[in-house]
N, C-alpha and C. Protein backbone atom coordinates (compact mmCIF):
# COMPACT_ATOMS: atom_id res chain seq x y z
N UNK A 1 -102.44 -77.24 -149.63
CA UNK A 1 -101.02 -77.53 -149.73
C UNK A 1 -100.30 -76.82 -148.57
N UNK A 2 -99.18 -77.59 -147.94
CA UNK A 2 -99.02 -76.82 -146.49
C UNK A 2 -97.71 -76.15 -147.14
N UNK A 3 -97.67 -74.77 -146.36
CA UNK A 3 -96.29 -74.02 -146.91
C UNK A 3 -95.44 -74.69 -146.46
N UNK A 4 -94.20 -74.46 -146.90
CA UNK A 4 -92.81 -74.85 -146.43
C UNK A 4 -92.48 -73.85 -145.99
N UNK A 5 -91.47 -74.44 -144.58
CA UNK A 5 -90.66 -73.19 -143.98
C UNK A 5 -89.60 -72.59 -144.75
N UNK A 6 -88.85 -71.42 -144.68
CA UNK A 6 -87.90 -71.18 -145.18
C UNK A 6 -86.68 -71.85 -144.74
N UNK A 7 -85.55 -71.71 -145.62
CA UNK A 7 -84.28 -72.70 -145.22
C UNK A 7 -83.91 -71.56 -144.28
N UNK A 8 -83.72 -72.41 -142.85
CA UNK A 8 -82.86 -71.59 -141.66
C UNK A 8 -81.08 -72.00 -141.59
N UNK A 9 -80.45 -71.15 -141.66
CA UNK A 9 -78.60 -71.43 -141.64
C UNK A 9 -77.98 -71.50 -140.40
N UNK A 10 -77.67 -71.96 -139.76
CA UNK A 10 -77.38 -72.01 -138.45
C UNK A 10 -75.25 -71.69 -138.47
N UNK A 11 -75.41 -71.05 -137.54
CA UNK A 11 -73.79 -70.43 -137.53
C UNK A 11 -72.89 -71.72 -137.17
N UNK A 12 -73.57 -72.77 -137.16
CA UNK A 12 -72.60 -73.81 -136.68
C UNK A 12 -72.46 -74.94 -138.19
N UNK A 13 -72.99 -74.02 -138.89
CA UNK A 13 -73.01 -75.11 -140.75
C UNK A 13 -71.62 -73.85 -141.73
N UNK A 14 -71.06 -72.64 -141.18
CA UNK A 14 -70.37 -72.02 -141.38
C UNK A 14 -69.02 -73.01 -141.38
N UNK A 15 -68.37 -72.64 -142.75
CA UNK A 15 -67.02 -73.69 -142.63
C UNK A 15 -66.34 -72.02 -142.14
N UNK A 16 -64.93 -72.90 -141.78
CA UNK A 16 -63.67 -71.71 -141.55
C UNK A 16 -63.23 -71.28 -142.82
N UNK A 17 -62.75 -70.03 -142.24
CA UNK A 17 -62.28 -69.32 -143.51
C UNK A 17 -60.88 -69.84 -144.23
N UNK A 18 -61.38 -70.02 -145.59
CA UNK A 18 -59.65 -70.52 -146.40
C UNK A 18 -58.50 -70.35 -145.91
N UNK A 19 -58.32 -68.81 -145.72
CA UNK A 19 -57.18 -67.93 -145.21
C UNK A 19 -56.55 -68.69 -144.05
N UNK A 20 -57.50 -68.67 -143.02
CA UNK A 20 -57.09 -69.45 -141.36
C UNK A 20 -57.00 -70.78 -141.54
N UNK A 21 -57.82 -71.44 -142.74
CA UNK A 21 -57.43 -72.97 -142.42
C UNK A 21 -55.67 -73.13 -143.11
N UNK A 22 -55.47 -72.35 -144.38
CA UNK A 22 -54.20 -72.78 -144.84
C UNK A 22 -53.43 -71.99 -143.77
N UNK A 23 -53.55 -71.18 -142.92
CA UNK A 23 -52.33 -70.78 -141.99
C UNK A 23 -52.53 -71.96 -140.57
N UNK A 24 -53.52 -72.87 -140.40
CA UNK A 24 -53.15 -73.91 -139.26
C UNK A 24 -51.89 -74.44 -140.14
N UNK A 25 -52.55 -75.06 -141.56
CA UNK A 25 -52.04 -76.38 -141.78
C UNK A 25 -50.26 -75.72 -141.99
N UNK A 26 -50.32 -74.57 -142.61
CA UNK A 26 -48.85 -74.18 -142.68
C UNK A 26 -48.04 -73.93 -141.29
N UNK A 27 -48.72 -73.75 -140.18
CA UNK A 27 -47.95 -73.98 -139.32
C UNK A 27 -47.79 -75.28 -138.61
N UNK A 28 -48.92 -75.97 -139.10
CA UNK A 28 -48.39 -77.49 -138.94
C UNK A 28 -47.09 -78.27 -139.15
N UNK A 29 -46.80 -77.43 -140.91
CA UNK A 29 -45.84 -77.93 -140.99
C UNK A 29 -44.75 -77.67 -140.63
N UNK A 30 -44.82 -76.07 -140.58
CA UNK A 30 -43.36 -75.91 -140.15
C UNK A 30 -42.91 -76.11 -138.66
N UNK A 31 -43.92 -76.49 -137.77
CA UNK A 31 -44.08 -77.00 -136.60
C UNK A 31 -43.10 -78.65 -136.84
N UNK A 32 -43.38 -79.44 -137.89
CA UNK A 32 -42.98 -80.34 -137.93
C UNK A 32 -41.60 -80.39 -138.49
N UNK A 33 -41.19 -79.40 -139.51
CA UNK A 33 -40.51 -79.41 -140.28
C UNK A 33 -39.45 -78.82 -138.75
N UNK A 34 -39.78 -78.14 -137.74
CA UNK A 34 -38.27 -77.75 -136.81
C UNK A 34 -38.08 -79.25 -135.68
N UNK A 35 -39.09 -79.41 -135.68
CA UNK A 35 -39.12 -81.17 -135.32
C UNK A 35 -38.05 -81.85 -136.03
N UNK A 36 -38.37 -81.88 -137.41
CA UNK A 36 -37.42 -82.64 -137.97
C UNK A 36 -36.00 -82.10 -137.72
N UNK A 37 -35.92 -81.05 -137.90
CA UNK A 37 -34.26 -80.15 -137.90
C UNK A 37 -34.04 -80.36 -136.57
N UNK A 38 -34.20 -80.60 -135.27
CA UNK A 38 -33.93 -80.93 -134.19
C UNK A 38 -33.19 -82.57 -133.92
N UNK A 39 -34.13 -83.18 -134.95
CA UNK A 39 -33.74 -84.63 -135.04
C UNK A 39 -32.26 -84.84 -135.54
N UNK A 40 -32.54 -83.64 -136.73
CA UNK A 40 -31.22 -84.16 -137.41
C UNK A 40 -29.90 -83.61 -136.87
N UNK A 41 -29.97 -82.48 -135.76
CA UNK A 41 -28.94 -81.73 -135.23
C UNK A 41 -28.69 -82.90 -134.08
N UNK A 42 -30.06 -83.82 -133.56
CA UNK A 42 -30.04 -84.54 -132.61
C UNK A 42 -28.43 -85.67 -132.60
N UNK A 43 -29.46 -85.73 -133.88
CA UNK A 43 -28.46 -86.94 -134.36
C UNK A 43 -27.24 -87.46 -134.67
N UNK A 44 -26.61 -85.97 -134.57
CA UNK A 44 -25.39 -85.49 -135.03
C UNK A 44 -24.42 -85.35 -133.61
N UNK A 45 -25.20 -85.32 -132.56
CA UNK A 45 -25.17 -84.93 -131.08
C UNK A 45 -24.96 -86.02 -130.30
N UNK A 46 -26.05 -87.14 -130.54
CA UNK A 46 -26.18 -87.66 -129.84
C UNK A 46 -25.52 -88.94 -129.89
N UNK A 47 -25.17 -90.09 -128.65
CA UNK A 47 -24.71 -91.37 -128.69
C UNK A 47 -25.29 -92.53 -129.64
N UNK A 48 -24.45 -93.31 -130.33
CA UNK A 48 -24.93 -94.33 -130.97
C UNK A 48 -26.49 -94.77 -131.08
N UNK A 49 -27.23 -95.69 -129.87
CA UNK A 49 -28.25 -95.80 -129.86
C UNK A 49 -29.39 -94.04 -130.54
N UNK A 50 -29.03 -93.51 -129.60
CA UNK A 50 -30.21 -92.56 -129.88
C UNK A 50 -30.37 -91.81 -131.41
N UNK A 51 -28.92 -91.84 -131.91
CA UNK A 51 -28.30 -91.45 -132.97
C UNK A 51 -29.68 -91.86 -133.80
N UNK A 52 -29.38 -93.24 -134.25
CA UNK A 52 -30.25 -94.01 -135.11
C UNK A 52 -31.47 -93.93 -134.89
N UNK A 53 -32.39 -93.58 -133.51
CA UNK A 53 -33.69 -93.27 -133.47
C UNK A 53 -34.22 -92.33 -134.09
N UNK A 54 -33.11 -91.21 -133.95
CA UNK A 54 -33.25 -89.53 -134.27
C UNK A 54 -33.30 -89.65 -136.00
N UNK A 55 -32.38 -90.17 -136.36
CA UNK A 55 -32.50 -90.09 -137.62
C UNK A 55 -33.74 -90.90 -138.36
N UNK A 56 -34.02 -92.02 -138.00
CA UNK A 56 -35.28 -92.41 -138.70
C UNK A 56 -36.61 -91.37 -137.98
N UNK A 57 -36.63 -90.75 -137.07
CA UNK A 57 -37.99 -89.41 -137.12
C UNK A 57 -37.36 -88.66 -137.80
N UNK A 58 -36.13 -88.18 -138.45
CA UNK A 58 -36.03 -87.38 -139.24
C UNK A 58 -36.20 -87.49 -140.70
N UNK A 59 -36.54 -89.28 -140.87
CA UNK A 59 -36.60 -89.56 -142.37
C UNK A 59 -38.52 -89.81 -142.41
N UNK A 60 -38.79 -90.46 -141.57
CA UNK A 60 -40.71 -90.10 -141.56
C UNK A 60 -41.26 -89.23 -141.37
N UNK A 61 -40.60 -88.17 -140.29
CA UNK A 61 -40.85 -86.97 -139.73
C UNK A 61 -41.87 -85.99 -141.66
N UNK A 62 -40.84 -86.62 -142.62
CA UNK A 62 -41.38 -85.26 -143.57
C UNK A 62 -42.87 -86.09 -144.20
N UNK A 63 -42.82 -87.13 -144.32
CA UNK A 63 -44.39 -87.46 -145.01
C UNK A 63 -45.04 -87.55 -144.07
N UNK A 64 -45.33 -87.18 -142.71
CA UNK A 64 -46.45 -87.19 -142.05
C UNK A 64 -46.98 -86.07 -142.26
N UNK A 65 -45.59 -85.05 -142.31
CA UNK A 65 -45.96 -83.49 -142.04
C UNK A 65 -46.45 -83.10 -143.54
N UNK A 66 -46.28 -83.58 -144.58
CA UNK A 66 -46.57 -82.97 -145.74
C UNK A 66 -48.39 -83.74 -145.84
N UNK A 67 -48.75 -84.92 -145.38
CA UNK A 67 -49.93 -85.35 -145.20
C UNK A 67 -51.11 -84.88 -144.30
N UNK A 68 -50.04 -83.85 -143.01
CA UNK A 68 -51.24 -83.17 -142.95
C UNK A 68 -51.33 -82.14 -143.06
N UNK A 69 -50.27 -81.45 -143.68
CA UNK A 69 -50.17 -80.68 -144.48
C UNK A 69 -51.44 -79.87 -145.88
N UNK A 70 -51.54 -81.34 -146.47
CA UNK A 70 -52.36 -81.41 -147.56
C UNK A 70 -53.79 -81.64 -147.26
N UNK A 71 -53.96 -82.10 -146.44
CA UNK A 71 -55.17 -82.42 -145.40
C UNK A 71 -56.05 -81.11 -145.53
N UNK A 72 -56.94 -80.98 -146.31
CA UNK A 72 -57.59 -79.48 -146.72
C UNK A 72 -59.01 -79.95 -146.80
N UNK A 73 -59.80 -79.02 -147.33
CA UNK A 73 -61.26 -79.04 -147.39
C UNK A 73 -61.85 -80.08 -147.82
N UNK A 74 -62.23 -81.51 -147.29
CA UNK A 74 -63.15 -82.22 -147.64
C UNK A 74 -64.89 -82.15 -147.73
N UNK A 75 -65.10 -82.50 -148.33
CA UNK A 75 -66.68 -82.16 -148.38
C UNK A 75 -67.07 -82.99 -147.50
N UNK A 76 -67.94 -82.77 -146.63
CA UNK A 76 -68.53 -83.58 -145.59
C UNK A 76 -69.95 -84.09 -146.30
N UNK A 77 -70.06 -85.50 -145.66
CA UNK A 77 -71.37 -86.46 -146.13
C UNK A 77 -72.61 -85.71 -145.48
N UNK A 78 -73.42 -84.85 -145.75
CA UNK A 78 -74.41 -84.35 -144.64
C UNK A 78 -75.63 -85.21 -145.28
N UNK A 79 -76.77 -85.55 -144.51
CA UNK A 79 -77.45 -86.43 -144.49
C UNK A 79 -78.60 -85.86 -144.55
N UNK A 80 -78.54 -84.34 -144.45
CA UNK A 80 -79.72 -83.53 -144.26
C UNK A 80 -79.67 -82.75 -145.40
N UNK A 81 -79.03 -83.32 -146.79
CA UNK A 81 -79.08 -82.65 -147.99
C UNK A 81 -79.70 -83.19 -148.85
N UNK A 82 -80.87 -82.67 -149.37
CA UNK A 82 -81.68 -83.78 -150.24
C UNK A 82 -81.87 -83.21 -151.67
N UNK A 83 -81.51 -84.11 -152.58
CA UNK A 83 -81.73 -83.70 -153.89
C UNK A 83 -82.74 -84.25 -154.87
N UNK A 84 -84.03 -83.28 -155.34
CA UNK A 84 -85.04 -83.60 -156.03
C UNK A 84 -85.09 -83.40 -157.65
N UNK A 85 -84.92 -84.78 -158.32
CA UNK A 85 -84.79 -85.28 -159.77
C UNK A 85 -86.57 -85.10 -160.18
N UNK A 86 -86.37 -84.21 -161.21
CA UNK A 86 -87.86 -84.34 -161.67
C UNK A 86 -87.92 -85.03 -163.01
N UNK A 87 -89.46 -85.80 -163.41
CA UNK A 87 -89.43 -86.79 -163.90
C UNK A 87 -89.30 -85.86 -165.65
N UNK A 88 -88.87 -86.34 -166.73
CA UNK A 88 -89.15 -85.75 -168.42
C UNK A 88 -90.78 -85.97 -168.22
N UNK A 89 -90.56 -84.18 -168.39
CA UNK A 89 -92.10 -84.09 -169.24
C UNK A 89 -92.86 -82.89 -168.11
N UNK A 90 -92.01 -82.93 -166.81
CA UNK A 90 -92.78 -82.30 -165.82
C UNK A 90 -92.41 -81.51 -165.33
N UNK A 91 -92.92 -80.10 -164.63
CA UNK A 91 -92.01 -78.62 -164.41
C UNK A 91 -92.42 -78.69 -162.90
N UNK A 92 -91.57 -77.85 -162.73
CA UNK A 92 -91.92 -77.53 -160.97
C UNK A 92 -92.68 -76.13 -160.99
N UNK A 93 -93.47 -76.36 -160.03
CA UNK A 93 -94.24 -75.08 -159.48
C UNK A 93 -93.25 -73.99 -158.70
N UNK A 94 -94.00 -72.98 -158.54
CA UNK A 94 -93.12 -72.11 -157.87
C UNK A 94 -92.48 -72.46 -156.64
N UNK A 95 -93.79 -73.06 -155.85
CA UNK A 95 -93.58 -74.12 -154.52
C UNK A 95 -92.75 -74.82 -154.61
N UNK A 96 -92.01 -75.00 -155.59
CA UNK A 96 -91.18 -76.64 -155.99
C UNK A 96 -91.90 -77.61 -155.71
N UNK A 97 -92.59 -77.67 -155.90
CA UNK A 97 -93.93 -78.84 -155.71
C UNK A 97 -94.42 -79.17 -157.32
N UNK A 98 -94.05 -80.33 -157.88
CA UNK A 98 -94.74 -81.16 -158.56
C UNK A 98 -95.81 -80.62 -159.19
N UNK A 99 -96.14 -80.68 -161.00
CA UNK A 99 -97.11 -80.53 -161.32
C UNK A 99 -98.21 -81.79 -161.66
N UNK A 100 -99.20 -81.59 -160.91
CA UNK A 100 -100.00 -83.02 -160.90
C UNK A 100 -100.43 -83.38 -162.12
N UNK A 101 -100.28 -84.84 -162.36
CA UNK A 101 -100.42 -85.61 -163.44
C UNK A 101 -101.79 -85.00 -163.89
N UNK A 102 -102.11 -84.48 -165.50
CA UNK A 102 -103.10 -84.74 -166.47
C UNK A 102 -104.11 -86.00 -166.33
């Protein structure tokens, strides 16, 4: 029976830390959110035409920013994760290797 290697972890299967990912996304927003407050001071400022531009980025401006906002830890599809169902009736060896049929 050939050994198996041990599972090797490679520093590039490391997710980011909670902490740093919710401080991007929070400065995402408030990145967006002075975006928006610019629009709306814009708007208040500015001539007819531009007026009305400013104000509709100030009315989409907030569900983009709250979408990626929320935009958080998805589980990624990895393809190199394999999961072994053993059949009723049969135990695994220490090896995780199959006990051969009786």
């Amino acid at each position: 029976m050939p050994d198996r290697d041990p599972e090797v972890h490679r520093i590039t299967d490391a997710e980011v830390p909670l902490s740093e990912e919710q401080a991007g996304r929070t400065r995402r927003y408030l990145v967006s959110m002075g975006i928006r407050t610019a629009c709306l001071v814009g708007a208040v400022l500015a001539p007819s035409p531009w007026r009305w531009i400013l104000v509709v980025g100030a009315v989409i401006l907030p569900y983009f920013a709250v979408v990626a906002a929320n935009a958080g830890r998805e589980r990624s599809d990895r393809g190199d994760v394999t999961v072994v169902a053993l059949r009723p009736g049969r135990r695994a060896l220490s090896g995780g290797a199959e006990k051969p049929p009786a």
